[in-house]
C-alpha atoms as a PDB file:
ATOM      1  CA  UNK A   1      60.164  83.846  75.140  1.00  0.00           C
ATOM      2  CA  UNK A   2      61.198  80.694  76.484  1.00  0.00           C
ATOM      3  CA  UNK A   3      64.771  82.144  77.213  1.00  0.00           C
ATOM      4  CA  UNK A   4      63.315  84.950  78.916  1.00  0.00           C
ATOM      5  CA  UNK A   5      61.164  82.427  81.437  1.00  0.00           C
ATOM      6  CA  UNK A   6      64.369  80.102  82.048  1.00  0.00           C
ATOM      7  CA  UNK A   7      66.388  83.230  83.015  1.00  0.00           C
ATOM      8  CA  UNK A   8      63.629  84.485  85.454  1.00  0.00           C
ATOM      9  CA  UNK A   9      63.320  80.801  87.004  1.00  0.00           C
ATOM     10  CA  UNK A  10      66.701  80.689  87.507  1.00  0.00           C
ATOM     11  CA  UNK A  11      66.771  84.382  89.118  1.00  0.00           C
ATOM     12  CA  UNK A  12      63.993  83.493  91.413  1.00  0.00           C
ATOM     13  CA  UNK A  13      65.605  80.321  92.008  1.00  0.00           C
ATOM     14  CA  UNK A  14      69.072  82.345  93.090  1.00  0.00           C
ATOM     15  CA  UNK A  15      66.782  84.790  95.544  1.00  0.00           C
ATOM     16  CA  UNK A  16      65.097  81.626  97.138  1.00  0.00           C
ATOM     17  CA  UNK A  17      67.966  80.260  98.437  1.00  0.00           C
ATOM     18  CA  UNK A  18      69.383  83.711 100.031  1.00  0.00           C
ATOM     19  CA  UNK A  19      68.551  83.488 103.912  1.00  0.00           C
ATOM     20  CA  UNK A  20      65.876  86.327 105.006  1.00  0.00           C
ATOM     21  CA  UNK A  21      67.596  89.363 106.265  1.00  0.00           C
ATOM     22  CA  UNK A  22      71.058  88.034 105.272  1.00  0.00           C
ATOM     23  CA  UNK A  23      73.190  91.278 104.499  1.00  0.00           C
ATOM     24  CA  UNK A  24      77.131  91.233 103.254  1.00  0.00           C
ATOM     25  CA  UNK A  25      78.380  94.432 104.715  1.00  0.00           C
ATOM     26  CA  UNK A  26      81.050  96.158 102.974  1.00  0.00           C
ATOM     27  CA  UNK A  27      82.882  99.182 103.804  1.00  0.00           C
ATOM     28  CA  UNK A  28      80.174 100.002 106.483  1.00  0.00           C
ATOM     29  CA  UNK A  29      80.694  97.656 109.189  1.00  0.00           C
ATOM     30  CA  UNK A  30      79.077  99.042 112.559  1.00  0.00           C
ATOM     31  CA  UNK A  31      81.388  99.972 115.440  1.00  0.00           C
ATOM     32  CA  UNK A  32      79.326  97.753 117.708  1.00  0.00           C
ATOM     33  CA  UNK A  33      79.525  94.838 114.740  1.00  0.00           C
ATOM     34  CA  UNK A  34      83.981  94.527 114.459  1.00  0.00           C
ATOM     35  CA  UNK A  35      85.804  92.444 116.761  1.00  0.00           C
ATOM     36  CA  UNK A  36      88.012  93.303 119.349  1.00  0.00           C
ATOM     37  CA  UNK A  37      91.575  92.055 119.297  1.00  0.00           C
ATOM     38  CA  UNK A  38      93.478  92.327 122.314  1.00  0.00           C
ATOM     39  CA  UNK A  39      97.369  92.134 121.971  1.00  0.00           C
ATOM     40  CA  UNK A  40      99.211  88.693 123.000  1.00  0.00           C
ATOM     41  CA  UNK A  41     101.150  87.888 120.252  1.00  0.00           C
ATOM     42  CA  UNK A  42      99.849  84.357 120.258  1.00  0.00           C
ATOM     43  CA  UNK A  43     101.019  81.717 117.854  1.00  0.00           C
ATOM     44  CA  UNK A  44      99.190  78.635 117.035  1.00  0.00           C
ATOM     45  CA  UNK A  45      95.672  77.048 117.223  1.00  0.00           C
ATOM     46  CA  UNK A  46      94.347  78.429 120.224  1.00  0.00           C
ATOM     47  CA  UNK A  47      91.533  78.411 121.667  1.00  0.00           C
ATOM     48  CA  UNK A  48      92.151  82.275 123.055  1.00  0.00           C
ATOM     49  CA  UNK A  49      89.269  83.268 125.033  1.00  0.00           C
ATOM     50  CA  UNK A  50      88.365  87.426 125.043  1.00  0.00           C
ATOM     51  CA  UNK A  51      85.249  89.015 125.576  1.00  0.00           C
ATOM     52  CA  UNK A  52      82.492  87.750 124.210  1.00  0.00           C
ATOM     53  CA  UNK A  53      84.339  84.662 121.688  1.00  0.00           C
ATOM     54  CA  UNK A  54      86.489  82.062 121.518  1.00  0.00           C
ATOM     55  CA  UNK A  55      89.125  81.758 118.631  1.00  0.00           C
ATOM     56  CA  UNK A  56      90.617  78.693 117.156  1.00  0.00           C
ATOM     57  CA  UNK A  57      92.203  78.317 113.758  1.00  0.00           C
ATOM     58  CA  UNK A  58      92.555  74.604 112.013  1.00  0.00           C
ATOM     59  CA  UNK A  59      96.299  75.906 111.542  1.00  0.00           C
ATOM     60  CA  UNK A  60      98.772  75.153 114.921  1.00  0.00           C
ATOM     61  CA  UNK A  61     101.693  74.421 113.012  1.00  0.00           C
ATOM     62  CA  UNK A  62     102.257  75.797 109.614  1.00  0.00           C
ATOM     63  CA  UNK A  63     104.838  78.566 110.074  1.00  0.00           C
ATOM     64  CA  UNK A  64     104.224  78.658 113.538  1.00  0.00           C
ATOM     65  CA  UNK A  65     100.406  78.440 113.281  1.00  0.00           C
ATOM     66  CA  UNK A  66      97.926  80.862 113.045  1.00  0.00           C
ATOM     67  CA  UNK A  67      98.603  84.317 114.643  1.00  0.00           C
ATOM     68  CA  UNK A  68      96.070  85.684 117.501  1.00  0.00           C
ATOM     69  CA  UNK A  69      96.634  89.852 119.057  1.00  0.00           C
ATOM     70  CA  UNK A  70      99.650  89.599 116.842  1.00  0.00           C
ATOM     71  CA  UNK A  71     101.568  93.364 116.719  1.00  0.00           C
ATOM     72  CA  UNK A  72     103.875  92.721 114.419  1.00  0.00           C
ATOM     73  CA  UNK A  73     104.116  93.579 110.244  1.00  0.00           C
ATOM     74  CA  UNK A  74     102.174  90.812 108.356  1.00  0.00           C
ATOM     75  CA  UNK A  75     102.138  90.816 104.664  1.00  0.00           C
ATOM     76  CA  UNK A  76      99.202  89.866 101.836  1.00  0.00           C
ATOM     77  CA  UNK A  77     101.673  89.566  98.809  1.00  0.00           C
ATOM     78  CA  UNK A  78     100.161  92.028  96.010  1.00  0.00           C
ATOM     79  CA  UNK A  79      97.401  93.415  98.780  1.00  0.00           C
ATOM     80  CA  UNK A  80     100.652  95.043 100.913  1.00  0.00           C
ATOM     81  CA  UNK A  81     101.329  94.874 104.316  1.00  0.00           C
ATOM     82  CA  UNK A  82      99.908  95.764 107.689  1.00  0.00           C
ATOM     83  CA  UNK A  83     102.733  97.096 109.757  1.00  0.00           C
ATOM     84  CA  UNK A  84     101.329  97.119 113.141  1.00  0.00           C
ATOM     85  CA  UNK A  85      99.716 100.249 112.888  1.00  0.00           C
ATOM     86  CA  UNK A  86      95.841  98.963 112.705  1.00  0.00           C
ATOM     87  CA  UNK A  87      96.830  97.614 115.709  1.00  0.00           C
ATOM     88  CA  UNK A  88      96.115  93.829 116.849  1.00  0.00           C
ATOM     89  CA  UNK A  89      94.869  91.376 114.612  1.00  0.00           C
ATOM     90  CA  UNK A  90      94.410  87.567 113.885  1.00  0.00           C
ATOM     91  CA  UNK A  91      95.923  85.636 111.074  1.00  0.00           C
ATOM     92  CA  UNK A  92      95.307  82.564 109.088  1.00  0.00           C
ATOM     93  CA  UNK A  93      99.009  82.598 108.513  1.00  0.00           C
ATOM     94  CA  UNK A  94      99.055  80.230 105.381  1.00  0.00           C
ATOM     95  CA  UNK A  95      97.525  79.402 102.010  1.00  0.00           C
ATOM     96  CA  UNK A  96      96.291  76.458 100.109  1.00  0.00           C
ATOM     97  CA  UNK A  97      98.924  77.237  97.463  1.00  0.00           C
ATOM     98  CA  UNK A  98     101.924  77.215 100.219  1.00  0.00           C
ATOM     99  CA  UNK A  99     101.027  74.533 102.769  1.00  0.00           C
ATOM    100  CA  UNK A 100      97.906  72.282 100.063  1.00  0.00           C
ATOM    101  CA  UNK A 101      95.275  73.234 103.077  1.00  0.00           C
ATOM    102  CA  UNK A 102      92.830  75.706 103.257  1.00  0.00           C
ATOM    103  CA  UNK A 103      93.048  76.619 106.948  1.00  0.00           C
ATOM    104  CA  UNK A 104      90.389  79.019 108.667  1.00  0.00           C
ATOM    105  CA  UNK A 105      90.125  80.846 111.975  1.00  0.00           C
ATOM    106  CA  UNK A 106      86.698  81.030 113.625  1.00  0.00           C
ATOM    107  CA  UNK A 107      85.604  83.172 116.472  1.00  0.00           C
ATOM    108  CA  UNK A 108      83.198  81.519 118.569  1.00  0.00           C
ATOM    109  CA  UNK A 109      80.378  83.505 120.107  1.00  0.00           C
ATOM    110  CA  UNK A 110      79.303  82.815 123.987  1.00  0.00           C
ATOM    111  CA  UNK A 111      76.333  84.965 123.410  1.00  0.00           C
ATOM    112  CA  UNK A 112      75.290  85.364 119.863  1.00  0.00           C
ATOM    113  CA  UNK A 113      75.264  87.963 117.969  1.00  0.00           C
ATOM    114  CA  UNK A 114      73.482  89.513 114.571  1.00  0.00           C
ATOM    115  CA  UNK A 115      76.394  91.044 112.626  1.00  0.00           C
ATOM    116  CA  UNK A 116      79.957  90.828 112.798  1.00  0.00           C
ATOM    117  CA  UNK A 117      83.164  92.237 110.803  1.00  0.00           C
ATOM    118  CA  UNK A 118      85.951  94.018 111.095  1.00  0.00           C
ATOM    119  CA  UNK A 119      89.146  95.631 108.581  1.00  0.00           C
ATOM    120  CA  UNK A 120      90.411  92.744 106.764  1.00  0.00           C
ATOM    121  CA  UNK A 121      92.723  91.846 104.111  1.00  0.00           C
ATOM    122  CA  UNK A 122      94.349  88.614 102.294  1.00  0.00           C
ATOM    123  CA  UNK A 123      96.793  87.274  99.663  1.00  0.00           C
ATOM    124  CA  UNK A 124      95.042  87.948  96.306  1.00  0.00           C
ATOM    125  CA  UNK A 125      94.915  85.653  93.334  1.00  0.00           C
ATOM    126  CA  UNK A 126      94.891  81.879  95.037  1.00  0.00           C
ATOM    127  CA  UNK A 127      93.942  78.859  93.396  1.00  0.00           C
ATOM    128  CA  UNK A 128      91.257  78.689  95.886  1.00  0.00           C
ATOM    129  CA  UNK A 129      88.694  81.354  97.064  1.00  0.00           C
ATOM    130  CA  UNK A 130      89.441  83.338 100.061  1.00  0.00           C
ATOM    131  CA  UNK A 131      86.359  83.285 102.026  1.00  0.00           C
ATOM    132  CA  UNK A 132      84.450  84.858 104.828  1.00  0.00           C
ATOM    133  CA  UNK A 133      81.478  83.141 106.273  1.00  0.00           C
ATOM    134  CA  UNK A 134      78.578  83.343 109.326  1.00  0.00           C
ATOM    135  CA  UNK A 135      76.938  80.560 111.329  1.00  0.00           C
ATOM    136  CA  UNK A 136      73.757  79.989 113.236  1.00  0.00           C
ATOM    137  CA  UNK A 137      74.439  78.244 116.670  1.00  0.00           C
ATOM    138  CA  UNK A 138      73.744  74.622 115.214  1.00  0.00           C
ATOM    139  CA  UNK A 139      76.680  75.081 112.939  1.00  0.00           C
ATOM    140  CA  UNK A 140      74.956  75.557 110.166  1.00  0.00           C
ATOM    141  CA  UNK A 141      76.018  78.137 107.759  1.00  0.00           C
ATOM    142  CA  UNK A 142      74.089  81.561 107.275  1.00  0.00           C
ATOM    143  CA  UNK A 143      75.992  82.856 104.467  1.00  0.00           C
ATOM    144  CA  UNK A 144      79.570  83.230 103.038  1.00  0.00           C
ATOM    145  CA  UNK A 145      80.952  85.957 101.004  1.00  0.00           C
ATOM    146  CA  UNK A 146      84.361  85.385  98.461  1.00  0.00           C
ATOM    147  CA  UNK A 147      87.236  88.003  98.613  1.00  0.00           C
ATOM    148  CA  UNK A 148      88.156  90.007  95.357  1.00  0.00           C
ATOM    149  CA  UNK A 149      88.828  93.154  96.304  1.00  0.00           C
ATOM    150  CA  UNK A 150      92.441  94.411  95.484  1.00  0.00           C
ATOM    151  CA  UNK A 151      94.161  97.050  97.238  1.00  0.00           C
ATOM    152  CA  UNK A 152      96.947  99.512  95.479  1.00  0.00           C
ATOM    153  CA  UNK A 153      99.427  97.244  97.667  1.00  0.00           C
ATOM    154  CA  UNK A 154     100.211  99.918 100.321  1.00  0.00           C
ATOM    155  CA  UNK A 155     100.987  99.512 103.869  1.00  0.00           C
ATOM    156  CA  UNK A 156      97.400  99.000 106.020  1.00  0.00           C
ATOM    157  CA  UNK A 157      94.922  98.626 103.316  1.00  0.00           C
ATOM    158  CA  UNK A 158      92.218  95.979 103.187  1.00  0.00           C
ATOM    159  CA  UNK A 159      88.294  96.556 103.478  1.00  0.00           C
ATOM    160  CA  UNK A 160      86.148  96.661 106.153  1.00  0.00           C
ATOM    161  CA  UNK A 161      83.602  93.658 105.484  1.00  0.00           C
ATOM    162  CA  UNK A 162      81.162  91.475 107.965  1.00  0.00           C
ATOM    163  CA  UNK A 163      77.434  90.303 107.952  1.00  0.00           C
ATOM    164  CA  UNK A 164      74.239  91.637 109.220  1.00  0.00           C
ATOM    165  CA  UNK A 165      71.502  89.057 110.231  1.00  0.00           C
ATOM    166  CA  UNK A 166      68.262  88.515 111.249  1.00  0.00           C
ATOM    167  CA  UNK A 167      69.435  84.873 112.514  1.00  0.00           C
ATOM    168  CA  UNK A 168      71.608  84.807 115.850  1.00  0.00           C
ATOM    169  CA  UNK A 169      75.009  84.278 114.522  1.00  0.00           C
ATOM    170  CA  UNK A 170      76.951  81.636 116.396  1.00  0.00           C
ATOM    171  CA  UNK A 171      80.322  82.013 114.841  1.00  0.00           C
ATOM    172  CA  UNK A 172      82.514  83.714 112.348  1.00  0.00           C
ATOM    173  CA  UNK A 173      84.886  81.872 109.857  1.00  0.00           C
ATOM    174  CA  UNK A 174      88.025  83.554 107.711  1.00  0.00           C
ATOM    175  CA  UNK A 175      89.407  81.075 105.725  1.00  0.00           C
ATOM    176  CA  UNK A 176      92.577  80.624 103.540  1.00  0.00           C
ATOM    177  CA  UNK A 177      95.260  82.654 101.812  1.00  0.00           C
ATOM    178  CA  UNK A 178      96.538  84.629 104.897  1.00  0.00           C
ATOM    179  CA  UNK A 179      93.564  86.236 105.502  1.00  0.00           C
ATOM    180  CA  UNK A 180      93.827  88.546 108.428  1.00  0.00           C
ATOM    181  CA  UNK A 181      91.420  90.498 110.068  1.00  0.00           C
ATOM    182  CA  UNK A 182      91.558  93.845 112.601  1.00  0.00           C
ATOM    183  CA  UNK A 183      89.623  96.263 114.197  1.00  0.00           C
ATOM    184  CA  UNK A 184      91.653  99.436 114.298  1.00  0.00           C
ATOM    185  CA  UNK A 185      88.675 101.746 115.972  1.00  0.00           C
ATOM    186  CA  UNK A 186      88.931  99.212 119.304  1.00  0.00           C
ATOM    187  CA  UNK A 187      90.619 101.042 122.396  1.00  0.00           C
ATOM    188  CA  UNK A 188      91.157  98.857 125.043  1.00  0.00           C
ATOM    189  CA  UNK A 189      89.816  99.365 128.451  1.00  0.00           C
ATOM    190  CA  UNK A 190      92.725 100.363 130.871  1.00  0.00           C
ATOM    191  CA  UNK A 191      93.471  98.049 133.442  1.00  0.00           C
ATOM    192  CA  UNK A 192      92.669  98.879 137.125  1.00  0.00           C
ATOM    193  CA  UNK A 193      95.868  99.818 138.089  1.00  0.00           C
ATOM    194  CA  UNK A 194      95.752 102.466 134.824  1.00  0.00           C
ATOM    195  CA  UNK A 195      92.049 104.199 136.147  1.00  0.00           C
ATOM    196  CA  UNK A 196      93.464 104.265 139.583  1.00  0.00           C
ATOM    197  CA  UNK A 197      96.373 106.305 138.447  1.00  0.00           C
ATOM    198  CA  UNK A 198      93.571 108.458 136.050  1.00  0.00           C
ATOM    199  CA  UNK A 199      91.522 108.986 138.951  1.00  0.00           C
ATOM    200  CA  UNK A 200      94.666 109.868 140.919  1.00  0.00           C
ATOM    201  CA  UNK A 201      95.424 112.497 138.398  1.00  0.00           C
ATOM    202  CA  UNK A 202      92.242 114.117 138.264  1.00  0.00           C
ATOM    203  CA  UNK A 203      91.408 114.230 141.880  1.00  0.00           C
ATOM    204  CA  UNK A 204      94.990 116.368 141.754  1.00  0.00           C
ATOM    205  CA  UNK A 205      93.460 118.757 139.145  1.00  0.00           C
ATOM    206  CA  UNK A 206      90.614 119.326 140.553  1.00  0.00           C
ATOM    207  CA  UNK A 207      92.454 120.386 144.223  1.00  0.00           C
ATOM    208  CA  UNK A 208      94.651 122.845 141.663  1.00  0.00           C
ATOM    209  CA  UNK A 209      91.594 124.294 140.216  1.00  0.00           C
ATOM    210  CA  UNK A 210      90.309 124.687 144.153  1.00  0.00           C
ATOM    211  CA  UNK A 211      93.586 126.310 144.997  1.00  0.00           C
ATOM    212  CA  UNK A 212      93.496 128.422 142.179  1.00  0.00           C
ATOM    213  CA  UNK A 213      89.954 129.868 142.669  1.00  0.00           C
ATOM    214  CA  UNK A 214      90.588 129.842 146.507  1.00  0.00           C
ATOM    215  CA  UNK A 215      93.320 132.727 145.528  1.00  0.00           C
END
């Protein structure tokens, strides 16, 4: 009996300490909820400005630093490779085991937001955990979840993972063992020149179709 109660104290104890409305999300990240990478091919520790964030990453020199709109083929060691087809994405770009520092990227919100994700993957089996994690606008941390999953090692496999709060989040942190992160649903707007053209085009359809009816 005694057992019994110091197992339910410590269960209540674990529940207490979970913030209200504090939701891992995995495998069903909203559409509105993953981040939009544009493509620059940056290396280094920022900051990058787009949208609605700011990224840095504690890592501006290790193998060139950290990699922002990157296009390229970036590997996760037994997780596979992403060859470019997700489109862009960020990377840590080193590991505690290669480099003995656990570096993180961390997008920075201008206006917060309540949930955040996007298709990520990272280099399996570290020494140290591999770690996602959410932030009120003090800097104070909302929750952080640990990476396990493991893919068959194919080319553009991860997991689509974020967070869903009730508390405004401020900022998002990906930290250690190459963990990379993209949003392969995001379409970027076309720039102005690129409507101007579309509008161009359909303006010129639409006098064909007049033409056509006309005869």
């Amino acid at each position: 009996m005694a057992k019994k109660i110091v197992f339910l104290l410590a269960a209540f104890l674990v529940l207490a300490t979970l913030p209200a409305g504090a939701t891992v999300l995995i495998g069903n990240v909203p559409a509105s909820a993953a981040i939009p990478i544009p493509a620059q091919d940056y290396f280094g520790g920022g900051p990058v400005t787009f949208g609605n964030y700011t990224w840095t990453s504690t890592n501006a020199s290790n193998q060139s630093g950290s990699v922002f709109g990157y296009t390229g083929g970036y590997g996760f060691g037994g997780n596979g490779s992403w060859t470019g087809a997700l489109g862009p994405m960020a990377g840590v770009n080193d590991s505690y085991d290669s480099w003995g520092v656990s570096d993180s990227m961390t997008f920075t919100f201008t206006n917060p937001v309540y949930a955040v994700g996007g298709f990520i993957n990272y280099l399996p089996s570290g020494s140290t955990p591999t770690t996602i994690a959410v932030y009120d606008t003090d800097n104070a941390l909302i929750e952080s979840y640990n990476l396990t999953f493991i893919t068959s090692g194919g080319d553009n496999q991860g997991q689509w993972l974020g967070f869903s709060e009730t508390t405004p989040i401020g900022s998002f942190v990906l930290t250690d063992n190459y963990v990379g992160i993209s949003d392969p649903l995001y379409s970027p707007i076309p720039e102005p020149s690129s409507l101007l053209l579309l509008g161009t085009g359909l303006v010129g359809l639409a006098g064909a179709l007049r033409r056509k009816l006309a005869r």
